[in-house]
C-alpha atoms as a PDB file:
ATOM      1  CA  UNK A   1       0.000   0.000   0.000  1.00  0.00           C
ATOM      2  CA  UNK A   2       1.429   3.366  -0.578  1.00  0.00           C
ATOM      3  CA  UNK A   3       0.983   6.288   1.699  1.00  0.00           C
ATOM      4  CA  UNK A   4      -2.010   7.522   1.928  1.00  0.00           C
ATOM      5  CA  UNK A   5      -3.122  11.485   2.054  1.00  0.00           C
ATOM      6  CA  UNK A   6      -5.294  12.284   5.007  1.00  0.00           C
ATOM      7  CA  UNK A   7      -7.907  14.848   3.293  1.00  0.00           C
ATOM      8  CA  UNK A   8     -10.556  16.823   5.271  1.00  0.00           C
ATOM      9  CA  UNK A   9      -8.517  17.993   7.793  1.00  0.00           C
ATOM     10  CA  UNK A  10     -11.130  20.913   8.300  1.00  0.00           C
ATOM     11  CA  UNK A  11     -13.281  21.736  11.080  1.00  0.00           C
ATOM     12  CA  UNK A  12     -17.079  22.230   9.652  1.00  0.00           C
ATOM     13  CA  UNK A  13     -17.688  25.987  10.218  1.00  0.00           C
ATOM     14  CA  UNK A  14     -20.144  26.085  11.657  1.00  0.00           C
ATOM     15  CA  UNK A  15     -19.646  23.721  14.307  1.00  0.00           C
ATOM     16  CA  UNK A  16     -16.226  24.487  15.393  1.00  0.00           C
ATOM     17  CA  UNK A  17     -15.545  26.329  18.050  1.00  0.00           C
ATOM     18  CA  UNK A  18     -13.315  29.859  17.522  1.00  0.00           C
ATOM     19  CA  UNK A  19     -10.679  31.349  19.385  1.00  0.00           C
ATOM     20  CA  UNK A  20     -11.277  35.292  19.879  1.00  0.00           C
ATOM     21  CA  UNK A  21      -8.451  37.143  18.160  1.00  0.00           C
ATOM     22  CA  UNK A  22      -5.272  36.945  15.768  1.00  0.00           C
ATOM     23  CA  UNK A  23      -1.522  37.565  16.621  1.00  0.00           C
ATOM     24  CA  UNK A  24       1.210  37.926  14.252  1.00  0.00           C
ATOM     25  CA  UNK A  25       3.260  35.053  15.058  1.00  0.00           C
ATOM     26  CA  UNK A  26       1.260  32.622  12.934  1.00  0.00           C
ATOM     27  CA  UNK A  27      -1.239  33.337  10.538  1.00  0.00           C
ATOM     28  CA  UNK A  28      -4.571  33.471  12.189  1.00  0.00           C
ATOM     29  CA  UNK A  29      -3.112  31.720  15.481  1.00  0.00           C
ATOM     30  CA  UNK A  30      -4.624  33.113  18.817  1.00  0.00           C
ATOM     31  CA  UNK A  31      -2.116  34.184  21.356  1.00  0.00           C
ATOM     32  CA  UNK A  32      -2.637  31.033  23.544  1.00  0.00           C
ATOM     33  CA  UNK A  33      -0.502  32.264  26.714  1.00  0.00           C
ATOM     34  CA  UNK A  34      -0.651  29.724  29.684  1.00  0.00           C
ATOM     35  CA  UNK A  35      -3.525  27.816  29.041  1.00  0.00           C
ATOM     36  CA  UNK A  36      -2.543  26.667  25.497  1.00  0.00           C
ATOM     37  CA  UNK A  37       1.210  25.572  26.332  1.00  0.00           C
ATOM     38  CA  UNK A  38      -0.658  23.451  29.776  1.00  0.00           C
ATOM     39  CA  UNK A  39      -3.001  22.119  26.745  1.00  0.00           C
ATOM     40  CA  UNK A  40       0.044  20.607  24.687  1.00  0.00           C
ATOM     41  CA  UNK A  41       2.218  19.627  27.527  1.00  0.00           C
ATOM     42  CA  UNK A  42      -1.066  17.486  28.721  1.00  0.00           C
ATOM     43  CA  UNK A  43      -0.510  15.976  25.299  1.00  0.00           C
ATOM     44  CA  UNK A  44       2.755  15.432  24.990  1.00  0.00           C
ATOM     45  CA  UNK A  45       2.573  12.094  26.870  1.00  0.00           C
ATOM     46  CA  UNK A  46      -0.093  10.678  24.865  1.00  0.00           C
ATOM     47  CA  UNK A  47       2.049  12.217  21.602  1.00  0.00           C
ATOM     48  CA  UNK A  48       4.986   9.980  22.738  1.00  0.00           C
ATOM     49  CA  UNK A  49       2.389   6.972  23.112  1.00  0.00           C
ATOM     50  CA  UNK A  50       1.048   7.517  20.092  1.00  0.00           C
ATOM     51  CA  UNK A  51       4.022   8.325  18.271  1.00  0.00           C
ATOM     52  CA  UNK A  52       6.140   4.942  19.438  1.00  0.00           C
ATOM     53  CA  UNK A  53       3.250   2.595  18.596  1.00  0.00           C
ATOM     54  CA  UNK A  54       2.462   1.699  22.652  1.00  0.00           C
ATOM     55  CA  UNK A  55      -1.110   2.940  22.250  1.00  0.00           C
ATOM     56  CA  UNK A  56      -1.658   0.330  18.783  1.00  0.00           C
ATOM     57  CA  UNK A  57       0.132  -2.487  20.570  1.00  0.00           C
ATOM     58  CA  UNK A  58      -2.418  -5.318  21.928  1.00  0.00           C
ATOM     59  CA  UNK A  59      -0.159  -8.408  23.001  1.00  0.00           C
ATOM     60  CA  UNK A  60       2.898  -7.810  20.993  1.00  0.00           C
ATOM     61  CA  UNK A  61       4.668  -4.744  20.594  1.00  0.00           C
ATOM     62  CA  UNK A  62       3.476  -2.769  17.257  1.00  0.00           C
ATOM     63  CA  UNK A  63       5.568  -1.331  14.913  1.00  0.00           C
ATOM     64  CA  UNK A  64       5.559   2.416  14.792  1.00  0.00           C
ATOM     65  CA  UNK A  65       3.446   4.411  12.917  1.00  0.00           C
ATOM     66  CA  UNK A  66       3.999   7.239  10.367  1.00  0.00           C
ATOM     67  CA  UNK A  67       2.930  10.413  11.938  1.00  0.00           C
ATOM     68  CA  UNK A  68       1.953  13.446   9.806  1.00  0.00           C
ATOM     69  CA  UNK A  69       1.468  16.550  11.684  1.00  0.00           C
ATOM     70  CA  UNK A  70      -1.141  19.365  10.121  1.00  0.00           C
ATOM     71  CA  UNK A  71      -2.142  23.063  11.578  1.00  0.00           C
ATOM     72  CA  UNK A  72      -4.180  21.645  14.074  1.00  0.00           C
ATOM     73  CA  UNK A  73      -3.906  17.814  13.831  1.00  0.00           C
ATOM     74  CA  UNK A  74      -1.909  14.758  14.832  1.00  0.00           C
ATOM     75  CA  UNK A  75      -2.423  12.252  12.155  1.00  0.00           C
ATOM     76  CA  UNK A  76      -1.110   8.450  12.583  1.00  0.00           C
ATOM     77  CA  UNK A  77      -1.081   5.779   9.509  1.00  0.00           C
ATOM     78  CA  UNK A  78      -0.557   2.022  11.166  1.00  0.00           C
ATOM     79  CA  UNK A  79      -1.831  -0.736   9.320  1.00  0.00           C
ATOM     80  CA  UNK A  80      -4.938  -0.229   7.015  1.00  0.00           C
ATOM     81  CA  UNK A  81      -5.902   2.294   9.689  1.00  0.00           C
ATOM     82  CA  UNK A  82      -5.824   5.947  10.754  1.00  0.00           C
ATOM     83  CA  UNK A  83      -5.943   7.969  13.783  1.00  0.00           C
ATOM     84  CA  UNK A  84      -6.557  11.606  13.937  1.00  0.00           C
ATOM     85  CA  UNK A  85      -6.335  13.678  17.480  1.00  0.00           C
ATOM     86  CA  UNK A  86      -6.687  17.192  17.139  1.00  0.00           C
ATOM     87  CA  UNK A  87      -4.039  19.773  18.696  1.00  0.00           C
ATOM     88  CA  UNK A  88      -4.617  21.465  21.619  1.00  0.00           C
ATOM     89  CA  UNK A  89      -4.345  24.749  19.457  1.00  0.00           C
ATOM     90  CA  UNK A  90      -6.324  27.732  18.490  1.00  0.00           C
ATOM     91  CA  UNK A  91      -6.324  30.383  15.447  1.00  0.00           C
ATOM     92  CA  UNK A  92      -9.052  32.753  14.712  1.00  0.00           C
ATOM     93  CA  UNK A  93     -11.371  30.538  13.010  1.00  0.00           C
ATOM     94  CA  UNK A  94     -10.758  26.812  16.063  1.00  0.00           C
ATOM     95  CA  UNK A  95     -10.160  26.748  19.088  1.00  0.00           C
ATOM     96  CA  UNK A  96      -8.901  23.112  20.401  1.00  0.00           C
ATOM     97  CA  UNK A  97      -7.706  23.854  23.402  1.00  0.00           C
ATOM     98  CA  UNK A  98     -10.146  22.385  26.040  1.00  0.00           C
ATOM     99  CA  UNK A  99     -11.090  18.718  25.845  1.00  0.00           C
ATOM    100  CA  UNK A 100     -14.299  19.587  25.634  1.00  0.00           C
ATOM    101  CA  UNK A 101     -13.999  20.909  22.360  1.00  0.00           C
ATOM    102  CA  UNK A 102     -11.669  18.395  21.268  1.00  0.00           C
ATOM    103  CA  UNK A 103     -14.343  15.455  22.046  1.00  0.00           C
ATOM    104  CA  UNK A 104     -16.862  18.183  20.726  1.00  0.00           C
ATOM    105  CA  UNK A 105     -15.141  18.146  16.968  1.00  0.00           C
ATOM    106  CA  UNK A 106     -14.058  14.547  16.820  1.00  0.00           C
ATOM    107  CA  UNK A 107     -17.273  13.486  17.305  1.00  0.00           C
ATOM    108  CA  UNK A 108     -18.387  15.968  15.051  1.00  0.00           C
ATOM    109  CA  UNK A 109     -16.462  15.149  12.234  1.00  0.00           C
ATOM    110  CA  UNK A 110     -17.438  11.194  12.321  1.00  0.00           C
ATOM    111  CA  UNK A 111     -21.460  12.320  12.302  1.00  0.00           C
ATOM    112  CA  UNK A 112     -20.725  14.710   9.350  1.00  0.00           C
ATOM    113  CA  UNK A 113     -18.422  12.362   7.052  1.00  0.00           C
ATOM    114  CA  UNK A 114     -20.075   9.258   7.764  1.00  0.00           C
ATOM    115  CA  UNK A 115     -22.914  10.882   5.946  1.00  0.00           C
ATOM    116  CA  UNK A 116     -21.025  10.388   2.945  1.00  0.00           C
ATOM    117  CA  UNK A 117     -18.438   7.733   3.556  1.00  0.00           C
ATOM    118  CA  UNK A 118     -19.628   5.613   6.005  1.00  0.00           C
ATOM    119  CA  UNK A 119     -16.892   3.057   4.789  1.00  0.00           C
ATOM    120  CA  UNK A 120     -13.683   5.498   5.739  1.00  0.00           C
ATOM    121  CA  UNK A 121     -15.052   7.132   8.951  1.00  0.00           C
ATOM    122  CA  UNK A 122     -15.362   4.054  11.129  1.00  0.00           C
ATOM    123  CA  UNK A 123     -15.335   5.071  14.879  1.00  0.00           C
ATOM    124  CA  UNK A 124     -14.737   7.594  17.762  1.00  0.00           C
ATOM    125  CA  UNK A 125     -12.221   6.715  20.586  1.00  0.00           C
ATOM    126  CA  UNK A 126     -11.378   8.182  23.751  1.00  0.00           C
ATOM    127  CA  UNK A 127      -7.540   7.581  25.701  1.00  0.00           C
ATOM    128  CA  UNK A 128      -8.120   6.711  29.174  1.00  0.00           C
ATOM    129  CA  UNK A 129      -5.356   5.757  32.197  1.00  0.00           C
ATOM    130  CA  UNK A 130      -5.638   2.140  32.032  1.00  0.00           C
ATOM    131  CA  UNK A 131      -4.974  -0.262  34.773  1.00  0.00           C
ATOM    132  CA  UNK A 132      -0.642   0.055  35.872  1.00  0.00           C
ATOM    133  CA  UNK A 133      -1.026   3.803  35.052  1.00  0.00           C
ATOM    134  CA  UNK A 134      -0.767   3.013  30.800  1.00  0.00           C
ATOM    135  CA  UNK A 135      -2.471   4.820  28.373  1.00  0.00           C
ATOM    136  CA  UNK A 136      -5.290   2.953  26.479  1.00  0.00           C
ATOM    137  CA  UNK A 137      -8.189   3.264  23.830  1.00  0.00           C
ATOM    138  CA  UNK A 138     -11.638   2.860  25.386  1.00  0.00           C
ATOM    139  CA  UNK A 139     -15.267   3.489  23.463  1.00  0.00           C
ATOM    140  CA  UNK A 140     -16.864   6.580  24.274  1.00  0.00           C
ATOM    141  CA  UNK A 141     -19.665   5.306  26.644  1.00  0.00           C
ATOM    142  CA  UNK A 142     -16.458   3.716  28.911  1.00  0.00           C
ATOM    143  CA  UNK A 143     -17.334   5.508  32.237  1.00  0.00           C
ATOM    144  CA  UNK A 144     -13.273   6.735  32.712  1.00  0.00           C
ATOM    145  CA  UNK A 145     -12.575   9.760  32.302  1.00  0.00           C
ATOM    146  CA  UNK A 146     -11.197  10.433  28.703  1.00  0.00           C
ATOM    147  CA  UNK A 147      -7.521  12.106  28.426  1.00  0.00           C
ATOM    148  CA  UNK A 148      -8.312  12.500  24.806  1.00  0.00           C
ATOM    149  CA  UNK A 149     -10.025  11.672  22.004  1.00  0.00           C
ATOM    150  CA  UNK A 150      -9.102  10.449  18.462  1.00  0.00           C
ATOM    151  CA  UNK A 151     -11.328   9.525  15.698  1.00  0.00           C
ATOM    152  CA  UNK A 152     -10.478   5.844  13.610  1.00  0.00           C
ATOM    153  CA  UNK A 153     -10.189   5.760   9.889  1.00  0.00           C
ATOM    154  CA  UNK A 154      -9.766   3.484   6.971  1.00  0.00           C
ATOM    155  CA  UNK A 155      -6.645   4.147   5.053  1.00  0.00           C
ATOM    156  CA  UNK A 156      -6.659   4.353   1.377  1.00  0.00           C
ATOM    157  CA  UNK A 157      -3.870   4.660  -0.926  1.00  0.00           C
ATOM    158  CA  UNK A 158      -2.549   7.831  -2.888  1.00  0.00           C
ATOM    159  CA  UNK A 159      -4.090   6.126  -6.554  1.00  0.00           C
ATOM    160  CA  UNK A 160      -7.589   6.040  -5.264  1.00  0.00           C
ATOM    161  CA  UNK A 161      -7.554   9.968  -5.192  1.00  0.00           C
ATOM    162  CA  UNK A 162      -9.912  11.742  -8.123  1.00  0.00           C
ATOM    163  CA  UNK A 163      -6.849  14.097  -8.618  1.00  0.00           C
ATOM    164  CA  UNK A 164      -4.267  11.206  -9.469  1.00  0.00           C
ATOM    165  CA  UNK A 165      -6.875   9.265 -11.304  1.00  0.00           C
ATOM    166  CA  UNK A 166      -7.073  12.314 -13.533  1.00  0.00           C
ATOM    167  CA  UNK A 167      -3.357  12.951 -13.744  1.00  0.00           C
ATOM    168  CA  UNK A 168      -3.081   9.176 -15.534  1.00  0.00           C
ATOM    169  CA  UNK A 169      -5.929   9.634 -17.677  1.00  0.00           C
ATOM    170  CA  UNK A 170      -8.054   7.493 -15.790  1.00  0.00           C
ATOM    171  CA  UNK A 171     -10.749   9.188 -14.448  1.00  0.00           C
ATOM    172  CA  UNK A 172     -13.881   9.299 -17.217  1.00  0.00           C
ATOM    173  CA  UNK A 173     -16.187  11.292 -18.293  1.00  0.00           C
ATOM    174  CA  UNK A 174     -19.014   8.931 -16.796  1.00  0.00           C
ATOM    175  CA  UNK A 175     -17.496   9.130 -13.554  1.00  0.00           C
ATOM    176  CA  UNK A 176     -17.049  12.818 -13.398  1.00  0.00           C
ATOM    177  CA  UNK A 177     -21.107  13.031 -14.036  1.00  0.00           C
ATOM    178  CA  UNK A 178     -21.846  10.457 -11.422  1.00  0.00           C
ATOM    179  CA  UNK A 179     -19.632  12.561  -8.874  1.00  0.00           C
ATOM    180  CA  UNK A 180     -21.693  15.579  -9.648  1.00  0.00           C
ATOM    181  CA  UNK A 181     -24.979  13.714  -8.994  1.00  0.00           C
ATOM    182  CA  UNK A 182     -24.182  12.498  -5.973  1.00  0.00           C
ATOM    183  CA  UNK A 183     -22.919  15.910  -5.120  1.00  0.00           C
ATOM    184  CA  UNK A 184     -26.084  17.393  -5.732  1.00  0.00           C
ATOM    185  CA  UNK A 185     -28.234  14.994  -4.197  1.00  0.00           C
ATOM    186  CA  UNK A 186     -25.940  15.411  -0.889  1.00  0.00           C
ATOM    187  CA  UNK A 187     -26.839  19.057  -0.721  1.00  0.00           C
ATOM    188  CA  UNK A 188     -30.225  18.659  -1.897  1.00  0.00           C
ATOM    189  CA  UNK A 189     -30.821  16.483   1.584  1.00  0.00           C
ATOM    190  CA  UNK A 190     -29.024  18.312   3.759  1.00  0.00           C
ATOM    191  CA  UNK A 191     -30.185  19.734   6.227  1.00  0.00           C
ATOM    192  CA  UNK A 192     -31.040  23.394   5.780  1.00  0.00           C
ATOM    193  CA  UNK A 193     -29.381  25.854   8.261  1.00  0.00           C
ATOM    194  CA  UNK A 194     -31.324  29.217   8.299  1.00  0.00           C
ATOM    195  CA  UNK A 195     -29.341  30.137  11.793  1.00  0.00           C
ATOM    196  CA  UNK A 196     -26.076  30.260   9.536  1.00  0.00           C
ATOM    197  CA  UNK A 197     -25.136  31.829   6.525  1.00  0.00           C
ATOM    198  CA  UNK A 198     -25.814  35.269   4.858  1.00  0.00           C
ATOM    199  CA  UNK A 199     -24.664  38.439   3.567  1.00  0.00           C
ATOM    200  CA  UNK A 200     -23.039  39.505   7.257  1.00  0.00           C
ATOM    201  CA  UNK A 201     -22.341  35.779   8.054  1.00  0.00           C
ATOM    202  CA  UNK A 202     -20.146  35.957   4.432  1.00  0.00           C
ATOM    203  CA  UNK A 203     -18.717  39.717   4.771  1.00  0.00           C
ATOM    204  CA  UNK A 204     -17.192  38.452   8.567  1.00  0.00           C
ATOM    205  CA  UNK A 205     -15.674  35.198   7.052  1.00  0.00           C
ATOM    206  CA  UNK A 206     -13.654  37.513   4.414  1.00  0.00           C
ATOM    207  CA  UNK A 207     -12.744  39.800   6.832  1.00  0.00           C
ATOM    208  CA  UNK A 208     -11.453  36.988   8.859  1.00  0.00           C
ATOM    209  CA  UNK A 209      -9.292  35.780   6.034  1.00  0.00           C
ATOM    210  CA  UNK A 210      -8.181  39.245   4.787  1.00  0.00           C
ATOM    211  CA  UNK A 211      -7.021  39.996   8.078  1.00  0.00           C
ATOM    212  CA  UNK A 212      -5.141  36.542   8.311  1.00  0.00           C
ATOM    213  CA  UNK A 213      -3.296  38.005   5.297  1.00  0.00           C
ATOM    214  CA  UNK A 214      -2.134  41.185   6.510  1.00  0.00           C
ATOM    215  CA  UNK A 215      -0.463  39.383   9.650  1.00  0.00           C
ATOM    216  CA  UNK A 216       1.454  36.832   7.323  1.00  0.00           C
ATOM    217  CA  UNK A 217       4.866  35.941   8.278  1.00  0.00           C
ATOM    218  CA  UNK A 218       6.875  36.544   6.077  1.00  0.00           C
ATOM    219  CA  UNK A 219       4.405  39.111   4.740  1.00  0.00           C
ATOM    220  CA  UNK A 220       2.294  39.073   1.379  1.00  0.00           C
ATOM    221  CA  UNK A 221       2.150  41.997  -0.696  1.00  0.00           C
ATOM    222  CA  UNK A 222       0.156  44.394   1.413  1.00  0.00           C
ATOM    223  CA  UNK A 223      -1.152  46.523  -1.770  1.00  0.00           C
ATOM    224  CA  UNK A 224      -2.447  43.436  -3.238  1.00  0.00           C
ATOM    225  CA  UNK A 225      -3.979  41.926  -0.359  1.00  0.00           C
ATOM    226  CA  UNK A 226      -5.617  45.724  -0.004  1.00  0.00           C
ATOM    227  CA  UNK A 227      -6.884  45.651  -3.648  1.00  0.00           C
ATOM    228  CA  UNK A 228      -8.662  42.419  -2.890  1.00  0.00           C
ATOM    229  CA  UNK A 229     -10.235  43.520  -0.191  1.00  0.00           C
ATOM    230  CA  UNK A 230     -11.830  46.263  -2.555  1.00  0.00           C
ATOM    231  CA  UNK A 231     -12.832  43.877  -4.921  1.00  0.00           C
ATOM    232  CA  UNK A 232     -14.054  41.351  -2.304  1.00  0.00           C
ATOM    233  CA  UNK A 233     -16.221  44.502  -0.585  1.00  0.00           C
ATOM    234  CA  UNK A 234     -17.705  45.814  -3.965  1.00  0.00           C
ATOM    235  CA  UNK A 235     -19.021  42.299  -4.702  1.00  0.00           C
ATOM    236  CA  UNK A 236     -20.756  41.639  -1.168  1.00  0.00           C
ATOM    237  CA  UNK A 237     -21.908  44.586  -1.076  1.00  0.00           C
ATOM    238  CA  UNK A 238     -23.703  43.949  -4.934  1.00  0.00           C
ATOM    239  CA  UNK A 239     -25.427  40.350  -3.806  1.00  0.00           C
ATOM    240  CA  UNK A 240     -26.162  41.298  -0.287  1.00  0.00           C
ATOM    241  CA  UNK A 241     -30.307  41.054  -1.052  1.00  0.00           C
ATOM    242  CA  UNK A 242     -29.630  38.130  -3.222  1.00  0.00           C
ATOM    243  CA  UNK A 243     -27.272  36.229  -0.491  1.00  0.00           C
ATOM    244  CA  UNK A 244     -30.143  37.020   2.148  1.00  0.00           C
ATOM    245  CA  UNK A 245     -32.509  35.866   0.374  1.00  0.00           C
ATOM    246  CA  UNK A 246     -30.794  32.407  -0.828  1.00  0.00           C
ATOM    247  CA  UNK A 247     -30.839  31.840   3.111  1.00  0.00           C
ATOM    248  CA  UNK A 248     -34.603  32.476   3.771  1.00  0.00           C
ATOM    249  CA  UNK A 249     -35.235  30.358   0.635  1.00  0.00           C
ATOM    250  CA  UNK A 250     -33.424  27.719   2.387  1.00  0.00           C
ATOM    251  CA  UNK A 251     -30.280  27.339   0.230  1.00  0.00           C
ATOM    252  CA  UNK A 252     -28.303  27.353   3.520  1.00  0.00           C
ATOM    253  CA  UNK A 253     -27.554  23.880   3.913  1.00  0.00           C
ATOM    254  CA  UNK A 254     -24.849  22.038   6.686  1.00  0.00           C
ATOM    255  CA  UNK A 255     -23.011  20.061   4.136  1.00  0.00           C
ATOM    256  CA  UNK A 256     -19.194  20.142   4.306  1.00  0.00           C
ATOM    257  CA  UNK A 257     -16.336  22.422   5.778  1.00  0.00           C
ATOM    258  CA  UNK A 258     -13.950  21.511   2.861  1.00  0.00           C
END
């Protein structure tokens, strides 16, 4: 098997819990003081678990895994599984660094991807103190008090990816149409969100990202990001009605972050 790419490493917008402000030292990253460097210390041990194979190991010793570390995920590949356990980390648009909202977004993101592949997203696990003080995986109704929580995976290998099918000629014409139906028919039954969603719902989520821009390190081109920001204005400010009204006709619909 070769090695696989984790995709939708996204929190759903609207479910994911923010962080308050933006510093410079990353972009969009909250200045986390105290509380945020307690949050990944607490992790560190089950990191080291994790990251040695100790938590995978049943009777035998397992071999270790391949760790891939994103903005605000730990991802490990063992076997024909994967593991994902978010980072106790916050930018503007997450916040991770309670367990609470840890648990809160794991379990969120096996609801809203099982709703499409129900075959990849298999299960939710919390990491408990085990018997001789060890770190172990236990189901989520396991009355212990969780340490973490991860959510389990099937892998799949880089070739089964749309992109690389297209890239050796191999993804058809047929294929491409039955990807847009089932696209459609997704959104058509999902549910409809009126409480998210329109013209001031849209103008704050391009703020957000302009000003993620202007604190880039090392710094983007500051007349450029200031001519988008023109552009990006003009345009809301054209479709407000019509984005207002898309949401009262019910076009607002909780499909996918990504």
């Amino acid at each position: 098997m070769t090695t696989p790419r984790m995709t939708n490493d996204h929190p759903v917008a609207a479910d994911a819990p923010r962080a308050d402000e933006a510093v410079q030292a990353l972009p969009g990253r909250t200045d986390q003081g105290d509380d945020a460097q307690t949050g990944e210390e607490q992790q560190a041990e089950i990191l080291a678990a994790l990251t040695d194979g100790r938590l995978f190991a049943s009777s035998s010793p397992a071999p270790a895994p391949q760790h891939i570390e994103t903005h605000c995920s730990h991802i490990f590949l063992t076997g024909e599984r994967a593991f994902k356990m978010k980072r106790a980390i916050a930018f503007s648009y997450l916040d991770y660094r309670t367990l609470e909202a840890r648990e809160r977004c794991i379990k969120a993101e096996l609801e809203l991807n099982r709703r499409t592949a129900p075959q990849l997203y298999l299960r939710c696990h919390k990491i408990i103190r085990a018997a001789e003080d060890r770190l172990a995986f236990a189901p989520p109704s396991d009355p212990r008090p969780a340490l973490d929580w991860l959510v389990e995976m099937r892998r799949f290998a880089d070739d089964a990816l749309l992109a690389d099918r297209a890239d050796r000629g191999l993804l058809t014409a047929g294929q491409m149409r039955d990807l847009a139906d089932a696209i459609h028919d997704f959104h058509v039954a999902a549910a409809q969100r009126p409480d998210h969603g329109g013209a001031a719902e849209m103008a704050r989520v391009l703020d957000e990202c302009l000003d993620n821009m202007r604190l880039r390190v090392p710094p983007l081109a500051a007349a450029e990001i200031e001519r988008l920001a023109e552009a990006m204005d003009q345009q809301v400010s054209a479709l407000l009605g019509l984005i207002d009204r898309r949401r009262q006709r019910g076009y607002v619909r909780q499909c996918h972050g990504d």
